[in-house]
Protein backbone atom coordinates (compact mmCIF):
# COMPACT_ATOMS: atom_id res chain seq x y z
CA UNK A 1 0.00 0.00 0.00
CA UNK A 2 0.96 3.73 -0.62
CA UNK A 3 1.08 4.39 2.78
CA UNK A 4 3.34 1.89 3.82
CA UNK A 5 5.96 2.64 1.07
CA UNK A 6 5.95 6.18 2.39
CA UNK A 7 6.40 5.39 6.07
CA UNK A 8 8.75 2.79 5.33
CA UNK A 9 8.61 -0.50 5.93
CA UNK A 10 10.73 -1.58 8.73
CA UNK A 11 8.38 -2.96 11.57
CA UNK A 12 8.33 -1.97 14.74
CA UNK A 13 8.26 -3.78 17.79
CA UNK A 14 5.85 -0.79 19.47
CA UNK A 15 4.21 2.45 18.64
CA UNK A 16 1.61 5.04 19.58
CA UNK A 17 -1.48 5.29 17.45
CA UNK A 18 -4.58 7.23 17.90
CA UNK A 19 -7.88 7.03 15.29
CA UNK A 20 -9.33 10.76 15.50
CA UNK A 21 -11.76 12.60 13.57
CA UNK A 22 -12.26 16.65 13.25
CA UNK A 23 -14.40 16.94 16.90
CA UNK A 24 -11.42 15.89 18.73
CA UNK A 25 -8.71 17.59 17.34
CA UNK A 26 -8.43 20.17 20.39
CA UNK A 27 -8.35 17.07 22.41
CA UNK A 28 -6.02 15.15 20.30
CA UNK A 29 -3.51 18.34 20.40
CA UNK A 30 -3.61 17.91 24.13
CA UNK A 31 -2.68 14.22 23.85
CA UNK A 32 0.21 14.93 20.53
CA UNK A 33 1.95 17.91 23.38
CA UNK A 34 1.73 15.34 26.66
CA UNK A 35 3.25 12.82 24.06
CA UNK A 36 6.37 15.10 23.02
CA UNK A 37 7.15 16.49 26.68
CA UNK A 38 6.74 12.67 27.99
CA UNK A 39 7.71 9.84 25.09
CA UNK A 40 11.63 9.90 26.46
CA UNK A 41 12.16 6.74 23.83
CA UNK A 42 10.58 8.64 20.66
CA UNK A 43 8.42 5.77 20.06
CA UNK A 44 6.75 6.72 16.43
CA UNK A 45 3.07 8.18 16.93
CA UNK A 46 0.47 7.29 14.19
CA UNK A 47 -2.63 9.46 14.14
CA UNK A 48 -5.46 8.19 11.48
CA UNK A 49 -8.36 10.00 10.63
CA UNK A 50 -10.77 10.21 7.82
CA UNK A 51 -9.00 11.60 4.62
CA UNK A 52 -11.08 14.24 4.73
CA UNK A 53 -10.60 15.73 7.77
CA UNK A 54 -6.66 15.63 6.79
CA UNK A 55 -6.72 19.88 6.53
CA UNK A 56 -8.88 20.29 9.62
CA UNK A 57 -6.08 17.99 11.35
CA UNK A 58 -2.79 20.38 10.48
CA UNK A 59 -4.95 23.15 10.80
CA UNK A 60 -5.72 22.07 14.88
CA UNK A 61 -2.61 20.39 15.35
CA UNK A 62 0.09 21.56 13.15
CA UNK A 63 2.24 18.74 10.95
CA UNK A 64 5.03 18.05 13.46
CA UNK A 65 4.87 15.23 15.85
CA UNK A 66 3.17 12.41 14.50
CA UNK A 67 2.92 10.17 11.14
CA UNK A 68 -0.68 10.32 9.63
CA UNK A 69 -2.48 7.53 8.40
CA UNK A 70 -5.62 7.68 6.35
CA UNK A 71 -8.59 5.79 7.86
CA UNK A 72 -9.50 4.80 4.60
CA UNK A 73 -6.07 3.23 4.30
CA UNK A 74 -6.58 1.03 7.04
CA UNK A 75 -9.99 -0.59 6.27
CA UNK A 76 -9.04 -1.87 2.33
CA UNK A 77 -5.80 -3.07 4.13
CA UNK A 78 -8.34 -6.04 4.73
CA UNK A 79 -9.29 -7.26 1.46
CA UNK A 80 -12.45 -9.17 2.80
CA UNK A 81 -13.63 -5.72 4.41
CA UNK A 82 -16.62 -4.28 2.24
CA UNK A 83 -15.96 -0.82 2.23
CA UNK A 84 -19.70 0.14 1.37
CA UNK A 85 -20.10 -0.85 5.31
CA UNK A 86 -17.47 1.28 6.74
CA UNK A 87 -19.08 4.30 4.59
CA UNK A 88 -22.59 3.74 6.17
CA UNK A 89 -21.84 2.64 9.75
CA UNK A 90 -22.29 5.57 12.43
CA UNK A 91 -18.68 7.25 13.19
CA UNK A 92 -18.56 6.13 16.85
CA UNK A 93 -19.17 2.52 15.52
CA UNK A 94 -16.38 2.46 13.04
CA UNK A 95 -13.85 4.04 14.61
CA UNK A 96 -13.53 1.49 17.26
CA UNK A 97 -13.38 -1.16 14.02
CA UNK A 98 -10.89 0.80 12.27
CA UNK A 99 -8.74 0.91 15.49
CA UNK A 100 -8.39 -2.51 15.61
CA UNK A 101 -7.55 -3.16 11.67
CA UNK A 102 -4.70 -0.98 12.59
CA UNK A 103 -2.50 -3.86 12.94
CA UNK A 104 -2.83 -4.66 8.99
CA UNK A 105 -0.92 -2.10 7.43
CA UNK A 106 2.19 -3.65 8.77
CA UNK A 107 4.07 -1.12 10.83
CA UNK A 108 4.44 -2.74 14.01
CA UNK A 109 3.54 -5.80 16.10
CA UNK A 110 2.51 -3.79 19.07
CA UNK A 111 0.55 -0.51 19.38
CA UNK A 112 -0.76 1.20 21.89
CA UNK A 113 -4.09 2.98 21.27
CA UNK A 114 -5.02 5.72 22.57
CA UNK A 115 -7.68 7.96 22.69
CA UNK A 116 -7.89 11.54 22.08
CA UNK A 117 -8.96 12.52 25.32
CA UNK A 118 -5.94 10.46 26.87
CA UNK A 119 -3.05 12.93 28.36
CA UNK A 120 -0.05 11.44 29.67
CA UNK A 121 1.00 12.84 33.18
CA UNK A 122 4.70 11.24 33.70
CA UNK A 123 7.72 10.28 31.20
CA UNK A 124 6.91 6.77 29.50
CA UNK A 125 9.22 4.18 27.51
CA UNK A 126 8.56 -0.02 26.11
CA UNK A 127 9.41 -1.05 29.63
CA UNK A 128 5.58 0.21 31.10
CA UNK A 129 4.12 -1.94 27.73
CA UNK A 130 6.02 -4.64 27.36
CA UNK A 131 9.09 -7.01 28.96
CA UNK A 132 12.51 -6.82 27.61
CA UNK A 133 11.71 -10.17 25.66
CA UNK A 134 9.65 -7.94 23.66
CA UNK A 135 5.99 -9.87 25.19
CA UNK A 136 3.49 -7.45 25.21
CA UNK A 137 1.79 -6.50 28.61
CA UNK A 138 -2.22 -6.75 28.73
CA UNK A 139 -4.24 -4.90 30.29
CA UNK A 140 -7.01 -6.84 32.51
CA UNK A 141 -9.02 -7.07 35.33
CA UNK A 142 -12.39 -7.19 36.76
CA UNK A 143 -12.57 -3.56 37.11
CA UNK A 144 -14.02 -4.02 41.13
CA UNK A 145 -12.74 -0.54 42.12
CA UNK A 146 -14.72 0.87 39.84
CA UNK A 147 -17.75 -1.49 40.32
CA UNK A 148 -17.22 -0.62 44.35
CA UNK A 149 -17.60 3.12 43.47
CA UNK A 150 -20.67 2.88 41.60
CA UNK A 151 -22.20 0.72 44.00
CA UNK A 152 -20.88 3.32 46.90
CA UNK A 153 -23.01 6.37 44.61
CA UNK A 154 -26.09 4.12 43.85
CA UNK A 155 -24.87 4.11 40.33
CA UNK A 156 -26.05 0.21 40.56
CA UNK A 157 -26.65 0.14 36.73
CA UNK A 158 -22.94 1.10 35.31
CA UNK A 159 -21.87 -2.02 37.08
CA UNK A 160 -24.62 -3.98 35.63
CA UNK A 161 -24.36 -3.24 32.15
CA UNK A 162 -20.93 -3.27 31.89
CA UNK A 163 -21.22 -7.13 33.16
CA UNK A 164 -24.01 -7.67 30.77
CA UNK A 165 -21.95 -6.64 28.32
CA UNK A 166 -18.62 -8.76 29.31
CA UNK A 167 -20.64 -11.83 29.35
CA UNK A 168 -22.38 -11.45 25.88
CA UNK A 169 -18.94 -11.35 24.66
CA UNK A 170 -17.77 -14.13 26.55
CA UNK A 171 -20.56 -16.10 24.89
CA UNK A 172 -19.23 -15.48 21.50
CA UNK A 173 -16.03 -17.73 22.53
CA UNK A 174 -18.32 -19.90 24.59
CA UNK A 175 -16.11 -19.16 27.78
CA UNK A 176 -17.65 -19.69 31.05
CA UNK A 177 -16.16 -17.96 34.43
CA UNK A 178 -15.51 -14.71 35.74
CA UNK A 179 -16.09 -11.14 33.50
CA UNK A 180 -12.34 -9.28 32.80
CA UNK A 181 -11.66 -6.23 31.19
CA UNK A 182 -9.28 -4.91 28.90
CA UNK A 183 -10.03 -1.35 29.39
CA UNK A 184 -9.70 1.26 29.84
CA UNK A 185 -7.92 2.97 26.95
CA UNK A 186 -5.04 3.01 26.75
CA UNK A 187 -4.55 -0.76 25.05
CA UNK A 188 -1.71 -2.40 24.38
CA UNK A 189 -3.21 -4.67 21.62
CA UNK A 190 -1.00 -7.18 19.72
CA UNK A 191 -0.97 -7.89 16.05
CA UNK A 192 -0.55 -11.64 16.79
CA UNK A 193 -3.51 -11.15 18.65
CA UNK A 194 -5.96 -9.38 16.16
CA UNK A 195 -4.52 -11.85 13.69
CA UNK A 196 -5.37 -15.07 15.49
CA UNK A 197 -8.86 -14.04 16.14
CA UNK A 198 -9.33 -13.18 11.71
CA UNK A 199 -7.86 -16.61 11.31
CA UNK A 200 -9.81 -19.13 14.28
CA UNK A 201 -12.69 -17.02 14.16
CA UNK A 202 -13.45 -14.81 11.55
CA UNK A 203 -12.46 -16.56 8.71
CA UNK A 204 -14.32 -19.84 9.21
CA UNK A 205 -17.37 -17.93 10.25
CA UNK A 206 -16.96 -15.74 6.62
CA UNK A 207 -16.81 -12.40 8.59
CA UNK A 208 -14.85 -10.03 9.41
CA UNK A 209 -15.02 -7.39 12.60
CA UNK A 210 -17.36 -5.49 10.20
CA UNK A 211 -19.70 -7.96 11.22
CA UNK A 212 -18.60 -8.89 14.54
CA UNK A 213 -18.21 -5.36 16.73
CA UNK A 214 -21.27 -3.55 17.37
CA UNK A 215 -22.81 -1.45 20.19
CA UNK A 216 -23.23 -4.68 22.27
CA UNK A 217 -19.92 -6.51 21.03
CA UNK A 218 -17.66 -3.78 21.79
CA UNK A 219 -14.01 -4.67 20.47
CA UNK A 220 -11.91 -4.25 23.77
CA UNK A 221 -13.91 -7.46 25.14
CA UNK A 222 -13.68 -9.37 22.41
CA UNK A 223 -9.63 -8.63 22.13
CA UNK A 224 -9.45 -10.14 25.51
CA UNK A 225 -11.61 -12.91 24.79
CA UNK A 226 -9.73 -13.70 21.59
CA UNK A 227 -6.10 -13.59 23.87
CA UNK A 228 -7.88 -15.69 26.27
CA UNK A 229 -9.24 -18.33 24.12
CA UNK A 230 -6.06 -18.88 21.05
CA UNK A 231 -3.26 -17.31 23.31
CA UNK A 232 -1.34 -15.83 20.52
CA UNK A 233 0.92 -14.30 23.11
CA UNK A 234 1.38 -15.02 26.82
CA UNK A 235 -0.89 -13.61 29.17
CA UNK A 236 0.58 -11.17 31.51
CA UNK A 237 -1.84 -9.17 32.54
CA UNK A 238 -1.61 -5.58 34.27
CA UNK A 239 -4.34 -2.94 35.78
CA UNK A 240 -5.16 0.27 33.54
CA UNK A 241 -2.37 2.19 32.57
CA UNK A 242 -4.26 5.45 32.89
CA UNK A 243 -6.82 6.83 35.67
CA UNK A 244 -9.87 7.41 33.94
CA UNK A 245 -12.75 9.52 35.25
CA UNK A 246 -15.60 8.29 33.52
CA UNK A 247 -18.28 10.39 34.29
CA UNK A 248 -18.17 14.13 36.06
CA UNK A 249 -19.78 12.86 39.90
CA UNK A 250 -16.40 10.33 39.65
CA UNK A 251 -13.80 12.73 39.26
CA UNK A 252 -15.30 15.54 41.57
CA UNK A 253 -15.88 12.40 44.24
CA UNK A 254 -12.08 11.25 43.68
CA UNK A 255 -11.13 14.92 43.89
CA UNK A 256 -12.21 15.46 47.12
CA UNK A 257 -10.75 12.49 48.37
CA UNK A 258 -7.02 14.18 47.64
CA UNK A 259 -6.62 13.08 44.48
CA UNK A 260 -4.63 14.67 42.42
CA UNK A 261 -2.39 14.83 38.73
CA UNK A 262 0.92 14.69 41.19
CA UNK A 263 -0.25 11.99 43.01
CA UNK A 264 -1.47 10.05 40.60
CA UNK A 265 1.90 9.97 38.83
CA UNK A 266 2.64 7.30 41.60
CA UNK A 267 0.36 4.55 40.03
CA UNK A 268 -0.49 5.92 36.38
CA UNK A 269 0.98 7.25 32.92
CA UNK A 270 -1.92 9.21 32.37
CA UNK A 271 -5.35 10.45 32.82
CA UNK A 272 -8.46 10.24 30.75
CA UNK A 273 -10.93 12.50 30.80
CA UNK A 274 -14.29 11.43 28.79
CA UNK A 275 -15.12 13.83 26.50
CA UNK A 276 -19.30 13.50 26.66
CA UNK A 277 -18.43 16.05 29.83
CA UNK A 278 -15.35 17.72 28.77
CA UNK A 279 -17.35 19.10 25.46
CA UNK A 280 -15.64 22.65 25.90
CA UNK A 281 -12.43 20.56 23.97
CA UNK A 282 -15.08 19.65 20.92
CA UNK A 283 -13.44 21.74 17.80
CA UNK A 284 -15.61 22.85 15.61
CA UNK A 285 -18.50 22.00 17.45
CA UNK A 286 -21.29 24.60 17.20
CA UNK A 287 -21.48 26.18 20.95
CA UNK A 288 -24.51 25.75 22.88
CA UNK A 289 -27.44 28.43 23.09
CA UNK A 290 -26.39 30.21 26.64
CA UNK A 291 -29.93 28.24 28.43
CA UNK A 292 -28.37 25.60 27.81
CA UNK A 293 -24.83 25.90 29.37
CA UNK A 294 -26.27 27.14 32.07
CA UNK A 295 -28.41 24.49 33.08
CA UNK A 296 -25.38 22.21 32.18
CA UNK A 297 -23.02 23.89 34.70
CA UNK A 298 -25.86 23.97 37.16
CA UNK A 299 -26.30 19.90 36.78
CA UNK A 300 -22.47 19.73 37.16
CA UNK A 301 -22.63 22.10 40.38
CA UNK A 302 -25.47 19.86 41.75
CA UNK A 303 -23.32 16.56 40.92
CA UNK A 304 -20.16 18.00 42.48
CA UNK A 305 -22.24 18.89 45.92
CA UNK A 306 -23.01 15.72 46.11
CA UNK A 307 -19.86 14.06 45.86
CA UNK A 308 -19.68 15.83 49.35
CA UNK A 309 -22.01 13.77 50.81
């Protein structure tokens, strides 16, 4: 492919990649200057996004930095992928797929993916994603802090449904036992992972992940389902690399508790804050009417008084 020839085509052993589209760029820019102040080994950062948001991208972000990658690109790197799919599936949908065809252009046999809303918090290097063999670490658990929390705020359904969810996948492999996790993002996903579950699973079935990932088959389950099941690589499994404050009540709860971006530097690389409450970071986004904000900081004031109680 084009792409490859102009990148070159020695493969790497790891590398930072992020799938991003024009909303996200002021987030992504975030992410591309925690990158450059912390990546003390210069891994190689790939950014894809749709080809035509390539302007919008050097226009938020500048050119320097990074490697870009059409998403395009990536999804006929499968030659069993219909295209016409990826054109009419919903953004949010196919941008988790075209994440994890990332591995088929050839430019590494690790990545970690990232999200745009990820910042990195402390220097990084291959020793926090993989051993010196060059095995790649995994990230999973059973995510019970986070289950404890919710439970602790009478959020009793983001436990649920995240379970709900874990098993559905776990059905797909026919696996029976406990519910693990592989995120949050970041992921340290494997090529020899991704590859064994097109060639055990897909292929037999006549499918691809176009068919397989949807709303209710997310793709970070069924990457750890498909390392659990063909072990393409040996398991060694590690918590989240990043502190993630998934909703607003979380982070104003964990807050007030002490925590902070110093301390946290003690346990994690990062911090990730979801952008469906960080939406001031949405480029290009047409701004809400002025009602509106208001009664979404007054929600937010509401949700932060109750964290103290």
């Amino acid at each position: 492919m084009a792409v490859i020839e102009e990148m070159g085509s020695e493969l790497k052993d790891l590398v930072l990649y992020c799938k991003s589209y024009r909303n996200d760029f002021l987030r992504l820019k975030r992410l591309l200057s925690s990158i450059e102040q912390f990546n003390s080994e210069k891994l190689p950062f790939y950014i894809s996004t749709p080809r035509a948001d390539k302007a919008e991208l050097v226009q938020a972000i500048g050119n320097a930095g990074y490697l870009w990658v059409a998403d395009e690109d990536i999804v006929v790197a499968n030659p069993r992928a219909p295209f016409e799919k990826y054109q009419a599936m919903p953004g949010g949908l196919s941008q988790a797929i075209v994440k994890s065809e990332f591995w088929r252009l050839g430019l590494a046999e690790n990545y970690l993916c990232l999200d745009s809303d990820c910042v990195f918090i402390r220097p990084f290097g291959r020793a926090d994603f993989m051993t010196p063999e060059g095995v790649p670490l995994t990230v999973l658990h059973q995510n019970k802090e986070y289950f404890q929390l919710s439970v602790d705020r009478g959020q009793l359904k983001v436990m649920q449904n995240l379970q709900e969810e874990a098993q559905r996948v776990q059905g797909l492999f026919g696996r029976v036992g406990p519910e693990f996790y592989c995120a949050p993002a970041p992921f340290i996903w494997s090529a020899k992972v991704w590859e064994s579950l097109d060639r055990e699973c897909l292929q037999p079935k006549g499918i691809t992940l176009w068919d397989m990932v949807t709303p209710q088959y997310p793709e970070t389950l069924i990457y750890g389902e498909a390392l659990l099941k063909y072990r393409a690589i040996p398991l060694l499994a590690i918590e989240p690399l990043f502190r993630v404050y998934h909703y607003d009540w979380q982070y104003f709860l964990l807050k007030r508790l002490g925590e902070t971006e110093e301390k946290l530097k003690t346990n994690f690389l990062g911090v990730l804050y979801q952008s469906n409450w960080e939406s001031n970071l949405s480029f290009g986004e047409k701004q809400k009417s002025l009602p509106s904000r208001i009664l979404k900081n007054i929600k937010r004031t509401l949700r932060q008084l109750q964290s103290y109680l």
